[in-house]
C-alpha atoms as a PDB file:
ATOM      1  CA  UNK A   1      -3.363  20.784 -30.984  1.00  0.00           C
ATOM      2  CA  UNK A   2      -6.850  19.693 -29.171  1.00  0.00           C
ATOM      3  CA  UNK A   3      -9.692  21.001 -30.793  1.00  0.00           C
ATOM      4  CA  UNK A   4     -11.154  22.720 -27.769  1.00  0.00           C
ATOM      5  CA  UNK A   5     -14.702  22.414 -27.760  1.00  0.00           C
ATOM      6  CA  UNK A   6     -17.351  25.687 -27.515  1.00  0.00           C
ATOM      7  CA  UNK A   7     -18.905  26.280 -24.277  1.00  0.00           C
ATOM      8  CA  UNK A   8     -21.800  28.207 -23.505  1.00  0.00           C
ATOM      9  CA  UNK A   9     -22.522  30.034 -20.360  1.00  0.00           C
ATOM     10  CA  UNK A  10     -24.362  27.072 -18.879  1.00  0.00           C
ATOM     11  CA  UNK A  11     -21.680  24.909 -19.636  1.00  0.00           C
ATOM     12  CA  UNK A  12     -18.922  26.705 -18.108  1.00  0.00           C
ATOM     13  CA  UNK A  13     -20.993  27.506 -14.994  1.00  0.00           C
ATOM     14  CA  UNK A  14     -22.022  23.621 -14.890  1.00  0.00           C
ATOM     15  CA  UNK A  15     -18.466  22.773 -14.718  1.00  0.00           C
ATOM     16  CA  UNK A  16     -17.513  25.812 -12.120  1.00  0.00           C
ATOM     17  CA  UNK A  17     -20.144  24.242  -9.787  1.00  0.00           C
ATOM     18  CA  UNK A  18     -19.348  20.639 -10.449  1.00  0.00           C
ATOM     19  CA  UNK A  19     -15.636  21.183  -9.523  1.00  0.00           C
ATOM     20  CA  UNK A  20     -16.584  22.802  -5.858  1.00  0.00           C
ATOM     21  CA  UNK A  21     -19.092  20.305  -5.473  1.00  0.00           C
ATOM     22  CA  UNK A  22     -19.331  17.258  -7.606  1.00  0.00           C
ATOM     23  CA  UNK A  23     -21.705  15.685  -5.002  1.00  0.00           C
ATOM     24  CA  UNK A  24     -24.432  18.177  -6.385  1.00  0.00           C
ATOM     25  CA  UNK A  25     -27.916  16.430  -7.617  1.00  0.00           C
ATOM     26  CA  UNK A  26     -28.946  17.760 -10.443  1.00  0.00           C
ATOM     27  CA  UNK A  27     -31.865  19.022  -9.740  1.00  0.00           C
ATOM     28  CA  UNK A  28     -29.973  21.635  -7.414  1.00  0.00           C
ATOM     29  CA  UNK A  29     -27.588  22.206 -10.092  1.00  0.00           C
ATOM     30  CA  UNK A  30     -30.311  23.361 -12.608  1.00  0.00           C
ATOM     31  CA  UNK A  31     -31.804  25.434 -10.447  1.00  0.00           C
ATOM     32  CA  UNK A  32     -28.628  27.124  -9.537  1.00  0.00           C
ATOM     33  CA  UNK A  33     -28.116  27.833 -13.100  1.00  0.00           C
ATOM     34  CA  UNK A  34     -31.732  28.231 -13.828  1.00  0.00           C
ATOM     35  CA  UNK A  35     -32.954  25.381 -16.189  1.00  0.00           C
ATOM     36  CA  UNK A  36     -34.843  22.735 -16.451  1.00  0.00           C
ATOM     37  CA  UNK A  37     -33.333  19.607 -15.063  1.00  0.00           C
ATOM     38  CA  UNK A  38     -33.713  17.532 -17.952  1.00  0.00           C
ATOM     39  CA  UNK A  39     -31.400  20.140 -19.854  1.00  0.00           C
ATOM     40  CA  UNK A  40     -29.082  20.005 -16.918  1.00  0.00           C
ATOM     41  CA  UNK A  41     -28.827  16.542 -16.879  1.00  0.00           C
ATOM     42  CA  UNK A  42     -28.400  16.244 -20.694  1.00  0.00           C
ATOM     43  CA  UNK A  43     -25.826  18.866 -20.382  1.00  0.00           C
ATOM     44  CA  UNK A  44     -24.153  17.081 -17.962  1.00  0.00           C
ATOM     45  CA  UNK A  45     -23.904  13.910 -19.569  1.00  0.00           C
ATOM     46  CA  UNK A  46     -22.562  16.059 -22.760  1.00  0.00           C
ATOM     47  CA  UNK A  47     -19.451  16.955 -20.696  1.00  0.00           C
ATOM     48  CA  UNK A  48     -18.890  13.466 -19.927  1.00  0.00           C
ATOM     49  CA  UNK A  49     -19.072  11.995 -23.430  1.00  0.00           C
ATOM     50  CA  UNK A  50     -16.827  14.857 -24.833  1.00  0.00           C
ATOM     51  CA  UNK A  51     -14.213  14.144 -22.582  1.00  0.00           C
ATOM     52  CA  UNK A  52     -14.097  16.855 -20.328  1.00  0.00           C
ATOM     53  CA  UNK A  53     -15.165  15.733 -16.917  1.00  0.00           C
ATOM     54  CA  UNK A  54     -12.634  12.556 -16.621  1.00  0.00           C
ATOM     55  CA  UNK A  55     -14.438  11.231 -13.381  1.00  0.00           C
ATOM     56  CA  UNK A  56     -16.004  12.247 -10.738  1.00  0.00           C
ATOM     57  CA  UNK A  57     -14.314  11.322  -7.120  1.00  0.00           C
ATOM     58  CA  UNK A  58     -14.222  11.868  -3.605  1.00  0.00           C
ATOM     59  CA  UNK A  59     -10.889  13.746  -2.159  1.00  0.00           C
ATOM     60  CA  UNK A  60      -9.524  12.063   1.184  1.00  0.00           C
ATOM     61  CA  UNK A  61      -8.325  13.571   4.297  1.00  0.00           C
ATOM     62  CA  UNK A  62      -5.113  11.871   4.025  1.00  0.00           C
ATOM     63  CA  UNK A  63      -3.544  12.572   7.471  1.00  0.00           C
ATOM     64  CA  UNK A  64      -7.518  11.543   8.862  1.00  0.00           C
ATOM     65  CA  UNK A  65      -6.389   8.390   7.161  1.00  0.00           C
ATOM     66  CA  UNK A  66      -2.520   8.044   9.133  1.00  0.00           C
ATOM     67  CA  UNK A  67      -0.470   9.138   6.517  1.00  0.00           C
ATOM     68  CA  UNK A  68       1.834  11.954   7.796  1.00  0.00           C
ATOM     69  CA  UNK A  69       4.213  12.418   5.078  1.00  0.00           C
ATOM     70  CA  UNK A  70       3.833  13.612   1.428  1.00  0.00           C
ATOM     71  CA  UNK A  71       6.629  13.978  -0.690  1.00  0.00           C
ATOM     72  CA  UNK A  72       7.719  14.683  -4.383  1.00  0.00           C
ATOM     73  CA  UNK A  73      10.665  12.439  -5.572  1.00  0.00           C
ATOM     74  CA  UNK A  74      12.519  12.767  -8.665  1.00  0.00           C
ATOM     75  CA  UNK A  75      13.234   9.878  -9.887  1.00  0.00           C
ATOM     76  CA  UNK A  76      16.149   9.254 -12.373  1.00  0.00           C
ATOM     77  CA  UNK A  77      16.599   5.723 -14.813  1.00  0.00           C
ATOM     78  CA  UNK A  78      19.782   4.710 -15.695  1.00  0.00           C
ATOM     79  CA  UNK A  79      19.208   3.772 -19.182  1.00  0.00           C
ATOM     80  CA  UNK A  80      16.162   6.121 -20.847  1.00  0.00           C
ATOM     81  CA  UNK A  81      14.361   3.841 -24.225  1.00  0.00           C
ATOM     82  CA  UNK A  82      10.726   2.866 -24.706  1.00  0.00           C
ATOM     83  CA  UNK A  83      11.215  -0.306 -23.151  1.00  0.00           C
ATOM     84  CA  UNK A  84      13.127   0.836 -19.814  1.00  0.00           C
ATOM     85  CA  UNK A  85      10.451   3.433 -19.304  1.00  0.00           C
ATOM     86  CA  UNK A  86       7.421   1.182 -19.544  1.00  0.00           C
ATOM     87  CA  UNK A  87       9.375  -1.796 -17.211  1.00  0.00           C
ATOM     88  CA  UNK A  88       9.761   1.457 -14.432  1.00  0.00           C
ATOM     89  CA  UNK A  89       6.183   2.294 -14.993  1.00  0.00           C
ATOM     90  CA  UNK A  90       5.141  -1.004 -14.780  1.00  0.00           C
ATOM     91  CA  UNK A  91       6.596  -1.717 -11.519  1.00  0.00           C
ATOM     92  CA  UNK A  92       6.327   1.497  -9.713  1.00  0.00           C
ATOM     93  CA  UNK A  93       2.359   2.348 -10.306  1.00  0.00           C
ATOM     94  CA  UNK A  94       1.527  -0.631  -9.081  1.00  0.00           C
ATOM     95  CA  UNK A  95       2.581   0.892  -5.556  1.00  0.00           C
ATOM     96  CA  UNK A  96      -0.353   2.279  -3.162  1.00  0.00           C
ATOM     97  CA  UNK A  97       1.979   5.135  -2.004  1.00  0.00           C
ATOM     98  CA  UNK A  98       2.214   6.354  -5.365  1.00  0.00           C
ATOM     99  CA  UNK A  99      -0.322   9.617  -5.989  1.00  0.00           C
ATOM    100  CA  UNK A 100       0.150  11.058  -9.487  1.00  0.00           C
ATOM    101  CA  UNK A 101       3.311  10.066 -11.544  1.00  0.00           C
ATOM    102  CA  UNK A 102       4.653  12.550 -14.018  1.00  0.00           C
ATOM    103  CA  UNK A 103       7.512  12.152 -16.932  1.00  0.00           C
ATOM    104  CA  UNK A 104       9.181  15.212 -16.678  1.00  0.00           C
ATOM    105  CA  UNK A 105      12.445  16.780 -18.719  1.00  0.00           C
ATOM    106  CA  UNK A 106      15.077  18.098 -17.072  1.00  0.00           C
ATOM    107  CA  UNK A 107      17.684  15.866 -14.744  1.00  0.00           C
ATOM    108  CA  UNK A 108      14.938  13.522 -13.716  1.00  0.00           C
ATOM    109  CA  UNK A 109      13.403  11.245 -15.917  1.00  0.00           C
ATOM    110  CA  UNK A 110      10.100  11.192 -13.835  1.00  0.00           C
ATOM    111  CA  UNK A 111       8.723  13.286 -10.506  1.00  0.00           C
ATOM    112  CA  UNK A 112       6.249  11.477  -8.227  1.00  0.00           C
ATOM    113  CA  UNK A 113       3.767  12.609  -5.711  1.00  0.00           C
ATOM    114  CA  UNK A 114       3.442   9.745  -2.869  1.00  0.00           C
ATOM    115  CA  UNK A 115       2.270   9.421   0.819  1.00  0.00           C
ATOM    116  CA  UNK A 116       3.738   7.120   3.874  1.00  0.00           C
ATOM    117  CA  UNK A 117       2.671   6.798   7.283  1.00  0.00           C
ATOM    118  CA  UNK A 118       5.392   8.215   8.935  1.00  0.00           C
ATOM    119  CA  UNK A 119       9.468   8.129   8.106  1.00  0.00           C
ATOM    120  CA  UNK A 120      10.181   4.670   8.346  1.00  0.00           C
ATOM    121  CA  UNK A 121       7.110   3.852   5.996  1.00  0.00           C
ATOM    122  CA  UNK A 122       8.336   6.495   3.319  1.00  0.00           C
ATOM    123  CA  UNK A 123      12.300   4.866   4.062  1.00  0.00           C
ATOM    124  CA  UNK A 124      10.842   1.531   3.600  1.00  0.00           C
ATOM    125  CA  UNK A 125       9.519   2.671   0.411  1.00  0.00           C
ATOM    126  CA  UNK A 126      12.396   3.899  -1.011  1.00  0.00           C
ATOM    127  CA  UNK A 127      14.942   1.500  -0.637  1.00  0.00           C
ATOM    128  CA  UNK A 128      12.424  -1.217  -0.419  1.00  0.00           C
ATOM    129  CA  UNK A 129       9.973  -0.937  -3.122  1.00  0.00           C
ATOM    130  CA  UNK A 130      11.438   1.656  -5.735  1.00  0.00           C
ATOM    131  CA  UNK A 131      15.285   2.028  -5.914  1.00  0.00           C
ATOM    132  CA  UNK A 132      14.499  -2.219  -6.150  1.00  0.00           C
ATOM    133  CA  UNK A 133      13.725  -1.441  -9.112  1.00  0.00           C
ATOM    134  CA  UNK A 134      16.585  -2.651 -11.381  1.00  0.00           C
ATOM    135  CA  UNK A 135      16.426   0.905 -13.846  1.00  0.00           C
ATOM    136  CA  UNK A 136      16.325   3.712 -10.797  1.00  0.00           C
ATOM    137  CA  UNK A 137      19.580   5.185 -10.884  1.00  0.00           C
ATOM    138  CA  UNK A 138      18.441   8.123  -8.069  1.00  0.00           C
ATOM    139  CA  UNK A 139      15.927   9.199  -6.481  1.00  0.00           C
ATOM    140  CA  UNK A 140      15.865  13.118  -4.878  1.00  0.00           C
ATOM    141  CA  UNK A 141      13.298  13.100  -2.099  1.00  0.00           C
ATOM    142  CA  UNK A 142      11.231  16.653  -1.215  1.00  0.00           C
ATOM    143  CA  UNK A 143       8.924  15.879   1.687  1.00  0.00           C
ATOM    144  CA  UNK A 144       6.251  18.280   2.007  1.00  0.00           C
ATOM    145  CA  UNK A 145       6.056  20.637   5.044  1.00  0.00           C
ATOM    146  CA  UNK A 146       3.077  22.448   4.132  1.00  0.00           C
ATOM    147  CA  UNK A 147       0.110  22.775   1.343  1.00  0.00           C
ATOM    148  CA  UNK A 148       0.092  26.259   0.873  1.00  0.00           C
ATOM    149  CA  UNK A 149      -2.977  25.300  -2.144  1.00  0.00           C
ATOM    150  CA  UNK A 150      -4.165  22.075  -2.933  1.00  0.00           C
ATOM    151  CA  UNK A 151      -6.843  22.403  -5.829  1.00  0.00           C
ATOM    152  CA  UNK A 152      -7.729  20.681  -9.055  1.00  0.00           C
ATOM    153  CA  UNK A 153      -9.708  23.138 -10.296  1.00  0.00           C
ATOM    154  CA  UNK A 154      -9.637  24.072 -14.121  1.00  0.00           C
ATOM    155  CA  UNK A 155     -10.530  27.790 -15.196  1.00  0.00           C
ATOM    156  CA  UNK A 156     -13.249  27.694 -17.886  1.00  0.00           C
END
């Protein structure tokens, strides 16, 4: 297991804050957790080089952006080795549409978040771009009707 580092109190509220608001300055951020910005800052930076704030982005407005449809598909491989796996990840990433990507166990070999513009765009995509791929045995589409909770929010 992941030796899971010690956090103090100004750590964990440094990363509660930075996860509602990443676009924070940081000399806002130490006051809201009263100290000195240079400690902040240096705290800040510690969290980074220890691994435990990945990145920092900005989260779209997807449907601002044209894309109507979300949708989970699990997708299955015909033949499951090293080398089939890494020639389906190689040539499915690479799509735009594509969101997050997960192997998963069960009857699926892997379940995929991805966006299209409307139903044509997410058809297109299907039998266009990934069931072209020579491994994908089936794909089971869920298309999103509503986000009940859409977070990425850690508890610390």
């Amino acid at each position: 297991m992941n030796d899971i580092p010690k956090l103090d109190d100004y750590d964990k509220e440094i990363i509660r804050i930075l996860q509602e608001d990443a676009t924070i300055s940081n000399k806002a951020l130490a006051r809201r957790i009263n100290l000195a910005p240079s400690s902040c800052l240096l705290r800040v930076k510690g969290l980074i080089k220890m691994g435990l704030i990945k990145r920092t982005v900005s989260i779209l407005n997807e449907k601002k952006l044209g894309y109507e449809i979300m949708a989970f598909l699990r997708v299955e491989l015909k033949t499951i080795n090293r080398a089939s796996i890494q020639d389906f990840l190689d040539k499915s990433l690479k799509y735009e549409q594509v969101l997050q990507c997960y192997m998963i166990t069960g009857g699926g070999a892997f379940l995929m978040k991805i966006i299209a513009k409307d139903l044509e765009d997410y058809r297109n995509f299907v039998l266009n771009k990934l069931t072209s791929i020579d491994n994908v045995s089936n794909v089971e589409t869920s298309i999103v009707m509503s986000v009940e909770k859409d977070t990425d929010y850690i508890p610390v």
